[in-house]
N, C-alpha and C. Protein backbone atom coordinates (compact mmCIF):
# COMPACT_ATOMS: atom_id res chain seq x y z
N UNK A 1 -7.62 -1.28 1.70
CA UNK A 1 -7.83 0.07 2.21
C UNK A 1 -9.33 0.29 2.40
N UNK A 2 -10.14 0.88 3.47
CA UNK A 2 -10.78 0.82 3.75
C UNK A 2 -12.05 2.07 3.30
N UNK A 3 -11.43 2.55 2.35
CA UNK A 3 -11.78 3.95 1.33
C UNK A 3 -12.02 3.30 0.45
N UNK A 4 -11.73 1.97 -0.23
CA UNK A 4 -12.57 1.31 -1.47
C UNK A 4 -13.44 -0.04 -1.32
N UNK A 5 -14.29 0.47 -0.03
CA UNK A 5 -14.81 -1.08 0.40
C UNK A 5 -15.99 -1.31 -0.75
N UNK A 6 -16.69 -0.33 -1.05
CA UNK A 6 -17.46 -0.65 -2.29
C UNK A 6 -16.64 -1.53 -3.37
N UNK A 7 -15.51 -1.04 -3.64
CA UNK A 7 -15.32 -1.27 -5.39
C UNK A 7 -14.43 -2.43 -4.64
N UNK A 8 -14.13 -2.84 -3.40
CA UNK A 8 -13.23 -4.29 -3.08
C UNK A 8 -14.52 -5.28 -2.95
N UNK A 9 -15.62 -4.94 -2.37
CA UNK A 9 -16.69 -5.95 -2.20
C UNK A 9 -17.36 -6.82 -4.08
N UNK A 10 -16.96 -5.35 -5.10
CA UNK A 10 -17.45 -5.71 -6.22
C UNK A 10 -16.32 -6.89 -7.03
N UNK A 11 -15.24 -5.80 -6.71
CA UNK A 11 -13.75 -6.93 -6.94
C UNK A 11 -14.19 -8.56 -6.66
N UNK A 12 -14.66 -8.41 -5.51
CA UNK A 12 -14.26 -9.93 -5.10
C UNK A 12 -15.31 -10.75 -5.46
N UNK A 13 -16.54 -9.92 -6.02
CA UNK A 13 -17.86 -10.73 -6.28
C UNK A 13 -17.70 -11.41 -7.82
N UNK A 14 -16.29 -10.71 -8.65
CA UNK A 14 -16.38 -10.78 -10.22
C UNK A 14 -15.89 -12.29 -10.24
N UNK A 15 -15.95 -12.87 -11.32
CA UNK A 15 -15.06 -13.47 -12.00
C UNK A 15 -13.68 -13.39 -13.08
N UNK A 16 -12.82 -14.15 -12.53
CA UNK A 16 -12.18 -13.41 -13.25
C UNK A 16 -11.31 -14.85 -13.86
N UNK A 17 -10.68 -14.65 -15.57
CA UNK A 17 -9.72 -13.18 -15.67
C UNK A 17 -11.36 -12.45 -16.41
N UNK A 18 -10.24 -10.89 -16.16
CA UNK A 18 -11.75 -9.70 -16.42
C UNK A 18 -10.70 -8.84 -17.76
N UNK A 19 -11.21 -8.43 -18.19
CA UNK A 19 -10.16 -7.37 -19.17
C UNK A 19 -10.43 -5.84 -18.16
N UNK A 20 -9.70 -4.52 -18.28
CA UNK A 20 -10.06 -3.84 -18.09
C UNK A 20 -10.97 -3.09 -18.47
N UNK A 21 -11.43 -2.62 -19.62
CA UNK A 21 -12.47 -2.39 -20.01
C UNK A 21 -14.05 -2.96 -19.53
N UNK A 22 -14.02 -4.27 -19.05
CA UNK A 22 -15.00 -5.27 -18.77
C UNK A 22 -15.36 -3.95 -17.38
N UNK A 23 -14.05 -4.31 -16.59
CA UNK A 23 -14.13 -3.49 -15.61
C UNK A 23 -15.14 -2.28 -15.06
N UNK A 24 -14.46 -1.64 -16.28
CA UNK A 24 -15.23 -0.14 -16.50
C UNK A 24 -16.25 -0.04 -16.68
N UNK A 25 -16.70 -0.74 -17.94
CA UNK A 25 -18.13 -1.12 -17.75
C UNK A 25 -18.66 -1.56 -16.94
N UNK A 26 -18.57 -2.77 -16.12
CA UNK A 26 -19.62 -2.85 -14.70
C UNK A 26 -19.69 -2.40 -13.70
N UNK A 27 -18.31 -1.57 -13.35
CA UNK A 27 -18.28 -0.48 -12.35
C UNK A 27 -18.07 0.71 -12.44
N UNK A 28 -17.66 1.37 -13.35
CA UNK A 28 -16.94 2.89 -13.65
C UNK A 28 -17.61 3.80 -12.97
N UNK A 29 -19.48 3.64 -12.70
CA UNK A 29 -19.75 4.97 -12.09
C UNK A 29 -19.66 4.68 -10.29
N UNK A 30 -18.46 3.59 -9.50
CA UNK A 30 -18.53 3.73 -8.31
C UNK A 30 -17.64 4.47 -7.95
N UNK A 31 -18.24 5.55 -6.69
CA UNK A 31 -17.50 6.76 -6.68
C UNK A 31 -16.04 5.88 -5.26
N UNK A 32 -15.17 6.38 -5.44
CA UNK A 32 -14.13 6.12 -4.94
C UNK A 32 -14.03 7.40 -3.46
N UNK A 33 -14.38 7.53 -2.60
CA UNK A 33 -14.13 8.75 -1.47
C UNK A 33 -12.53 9.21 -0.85
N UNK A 34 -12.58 10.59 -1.85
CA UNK A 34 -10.54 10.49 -1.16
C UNK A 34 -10.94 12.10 -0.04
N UNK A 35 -9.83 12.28 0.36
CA UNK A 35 -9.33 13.02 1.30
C UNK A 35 -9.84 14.69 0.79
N UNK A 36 -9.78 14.82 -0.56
CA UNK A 36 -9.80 16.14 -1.08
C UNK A 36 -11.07 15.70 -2.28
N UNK A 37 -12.12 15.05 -2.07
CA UNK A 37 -13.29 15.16 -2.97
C UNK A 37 -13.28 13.82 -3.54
N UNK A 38 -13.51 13.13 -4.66
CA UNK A 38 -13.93 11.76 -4.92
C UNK A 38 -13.60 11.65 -6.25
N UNK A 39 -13.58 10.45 -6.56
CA UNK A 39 -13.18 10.20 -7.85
C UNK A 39 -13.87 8.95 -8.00
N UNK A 40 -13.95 8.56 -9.49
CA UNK A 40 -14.86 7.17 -9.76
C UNK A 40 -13.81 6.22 -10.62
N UNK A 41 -14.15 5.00 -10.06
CA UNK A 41 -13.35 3.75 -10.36
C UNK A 41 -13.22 3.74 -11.87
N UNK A 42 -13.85 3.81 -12.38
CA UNK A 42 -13.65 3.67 -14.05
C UNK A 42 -12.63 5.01 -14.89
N UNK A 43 -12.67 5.99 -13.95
CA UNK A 43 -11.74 7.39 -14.13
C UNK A 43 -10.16 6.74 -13.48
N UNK A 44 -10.18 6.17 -12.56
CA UNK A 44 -9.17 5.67 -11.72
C UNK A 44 -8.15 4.75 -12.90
N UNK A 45 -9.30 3.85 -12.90
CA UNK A 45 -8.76 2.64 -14.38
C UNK A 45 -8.53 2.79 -15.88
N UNK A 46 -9.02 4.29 -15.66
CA UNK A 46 -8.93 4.41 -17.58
C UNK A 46 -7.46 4.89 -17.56
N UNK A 47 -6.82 5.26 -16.63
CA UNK A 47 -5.01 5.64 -16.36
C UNK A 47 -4.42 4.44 -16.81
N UNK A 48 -4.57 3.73 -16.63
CA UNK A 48 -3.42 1.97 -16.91
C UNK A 48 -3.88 2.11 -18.41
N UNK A 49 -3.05 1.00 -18.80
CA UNK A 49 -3.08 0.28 -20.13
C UNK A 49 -3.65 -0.55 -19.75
N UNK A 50 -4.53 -0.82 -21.41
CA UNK A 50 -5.44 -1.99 -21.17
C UNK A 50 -5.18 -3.96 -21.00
N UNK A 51 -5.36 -4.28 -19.90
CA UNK A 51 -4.81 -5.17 -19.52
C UNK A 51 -5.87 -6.47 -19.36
N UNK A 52 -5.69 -7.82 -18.70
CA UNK A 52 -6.35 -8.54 -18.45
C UNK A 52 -5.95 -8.76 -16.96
N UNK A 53 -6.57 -8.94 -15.81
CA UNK A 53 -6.26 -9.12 -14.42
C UNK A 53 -7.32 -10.81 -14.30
N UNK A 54 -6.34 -11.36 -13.48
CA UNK A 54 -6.16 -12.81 -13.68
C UNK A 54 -6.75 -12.85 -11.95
N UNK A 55 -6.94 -12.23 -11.24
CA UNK A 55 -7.16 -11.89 -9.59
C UNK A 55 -8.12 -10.82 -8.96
N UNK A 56 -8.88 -10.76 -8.57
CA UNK A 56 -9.65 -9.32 -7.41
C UNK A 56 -8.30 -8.22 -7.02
N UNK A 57 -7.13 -9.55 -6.32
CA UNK A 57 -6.31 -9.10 -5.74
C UNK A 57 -5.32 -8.15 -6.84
N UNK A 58 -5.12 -8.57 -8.14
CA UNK A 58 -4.39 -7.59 -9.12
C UNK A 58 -4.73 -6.83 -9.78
N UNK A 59 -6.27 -6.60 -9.88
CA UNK A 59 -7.28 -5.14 -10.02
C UNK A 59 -7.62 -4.38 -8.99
N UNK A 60 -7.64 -4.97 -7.66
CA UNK A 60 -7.36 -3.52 -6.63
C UNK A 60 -5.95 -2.78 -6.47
N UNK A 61 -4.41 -3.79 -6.66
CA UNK A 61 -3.28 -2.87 -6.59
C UNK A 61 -3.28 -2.10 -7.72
N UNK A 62 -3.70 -2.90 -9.13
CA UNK A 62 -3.55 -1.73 -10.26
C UNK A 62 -4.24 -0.24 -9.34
N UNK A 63 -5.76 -0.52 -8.94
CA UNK A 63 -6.81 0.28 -8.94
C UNK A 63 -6.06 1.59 -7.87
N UNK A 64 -5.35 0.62 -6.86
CA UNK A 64 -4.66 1.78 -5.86
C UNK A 64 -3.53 2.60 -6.68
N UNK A 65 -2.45 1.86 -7.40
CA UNK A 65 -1.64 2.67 -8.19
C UNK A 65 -2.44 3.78 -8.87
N UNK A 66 -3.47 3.82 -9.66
CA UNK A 66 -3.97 4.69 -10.54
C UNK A 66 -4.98 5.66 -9.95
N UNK A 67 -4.90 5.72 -9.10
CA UNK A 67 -5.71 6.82 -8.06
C UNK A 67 -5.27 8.20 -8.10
N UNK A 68 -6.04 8.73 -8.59
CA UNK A 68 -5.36 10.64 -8.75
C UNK A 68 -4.53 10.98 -7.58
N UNK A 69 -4.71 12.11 -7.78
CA UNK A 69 -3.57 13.27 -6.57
C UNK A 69 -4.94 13.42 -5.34
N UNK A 70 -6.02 13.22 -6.20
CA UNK A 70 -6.68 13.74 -4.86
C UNK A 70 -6.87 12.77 -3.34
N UNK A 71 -6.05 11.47 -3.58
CA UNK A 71 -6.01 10.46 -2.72
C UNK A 71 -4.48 11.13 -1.44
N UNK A 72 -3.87 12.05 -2.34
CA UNK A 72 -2.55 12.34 -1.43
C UNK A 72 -3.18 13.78 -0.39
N UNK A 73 -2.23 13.30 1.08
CA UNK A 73 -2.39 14.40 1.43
C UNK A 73 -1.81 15.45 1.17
N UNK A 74 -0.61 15.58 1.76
CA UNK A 74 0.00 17.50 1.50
C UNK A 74 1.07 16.75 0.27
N UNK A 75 0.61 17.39 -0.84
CA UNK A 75 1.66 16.71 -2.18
C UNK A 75 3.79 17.38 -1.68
N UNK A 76 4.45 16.34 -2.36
CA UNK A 76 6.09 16.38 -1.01
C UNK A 76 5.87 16.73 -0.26
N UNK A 77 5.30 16.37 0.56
CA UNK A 77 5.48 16.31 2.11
C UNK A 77 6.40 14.94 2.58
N UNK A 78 7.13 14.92 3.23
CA UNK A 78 8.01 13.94 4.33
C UNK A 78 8.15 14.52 5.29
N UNK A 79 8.38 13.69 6.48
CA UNK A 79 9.00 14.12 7.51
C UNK A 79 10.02 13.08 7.91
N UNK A 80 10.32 12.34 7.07
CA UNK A 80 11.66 11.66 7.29
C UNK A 80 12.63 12.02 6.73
N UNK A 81 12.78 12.96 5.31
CA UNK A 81 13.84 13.21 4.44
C UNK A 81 13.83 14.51 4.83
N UNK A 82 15.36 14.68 5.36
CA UNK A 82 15.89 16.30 5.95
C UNK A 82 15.60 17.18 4.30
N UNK A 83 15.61 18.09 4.43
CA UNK A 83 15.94 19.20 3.28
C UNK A 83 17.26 19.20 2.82
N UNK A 84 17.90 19.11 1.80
CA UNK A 84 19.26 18.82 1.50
C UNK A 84 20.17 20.53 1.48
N UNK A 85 21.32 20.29 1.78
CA UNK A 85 21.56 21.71 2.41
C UNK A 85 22.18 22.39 0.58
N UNK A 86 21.43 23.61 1.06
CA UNK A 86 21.74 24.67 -0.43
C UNK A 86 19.98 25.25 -0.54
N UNK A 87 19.05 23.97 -0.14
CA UNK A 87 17.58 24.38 -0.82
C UNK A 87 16.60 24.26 -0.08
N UNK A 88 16.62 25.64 -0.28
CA UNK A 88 15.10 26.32 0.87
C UNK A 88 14.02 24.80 0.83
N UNK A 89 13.34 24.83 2.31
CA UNK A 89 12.79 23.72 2.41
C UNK A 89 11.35 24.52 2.73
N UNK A 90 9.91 23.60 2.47
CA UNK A 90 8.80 23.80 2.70
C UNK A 90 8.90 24.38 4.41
N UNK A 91 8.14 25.39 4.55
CA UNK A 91 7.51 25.79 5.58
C UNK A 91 7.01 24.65 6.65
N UNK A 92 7.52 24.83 7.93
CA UNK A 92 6.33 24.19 8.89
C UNK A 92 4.89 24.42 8.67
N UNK A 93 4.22 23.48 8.71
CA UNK A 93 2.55 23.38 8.76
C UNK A 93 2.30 22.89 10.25
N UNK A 94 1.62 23.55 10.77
CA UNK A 94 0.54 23.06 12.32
C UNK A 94 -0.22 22.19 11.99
N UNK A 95 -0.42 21.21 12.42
CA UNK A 95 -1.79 20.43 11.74
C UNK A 95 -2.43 20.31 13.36
């Protein structure tokens, strides 16, 4: 994803396996840029359990799983799942 090119360029520079904590410490203050304000990689990672990542590639999916709310756009929003009939459904939005 092209919103964590900082903390993927650092990913891929580490060695690994890394513990998470290791993590945090050499990166925690890189700020992460979401949709609704920012968040920092070491805030992102302190959500998981503490683990060992054996890959770049299995500390950026953790890193995407553990990404706040502020990475989502309109929180339930779909536009593929009808409203199920009985329950009032969200309002149209114009975007």
């Amino acid at each position: 994803m092209q919103f964590m090119a900082d903390v993927d360029e650092r990913l891929d520079a580490h060695s690994y396996p890394i513990t998470t904590d290791e993590l945090i410490t050499a990166h925690g203050d890189l700020e992460i840029p979401l949709p609704n304000g920012a968040e920092t990689f070491g805030d992102a990672l302190s959500r998981v359990e503490p683990m060992t990542f054996e890959s770049a590639e299995e500390a950026r999916l953790t890193t995407y799983s553990a990404i706040g709310e502020g990475a989502i756009g309109r929180k339930n929003y779909s536009d593929r799942d009808p409203t199920a009939l009985g329950v009032e459904g969200h309002e149209p939005v114009s975007l």
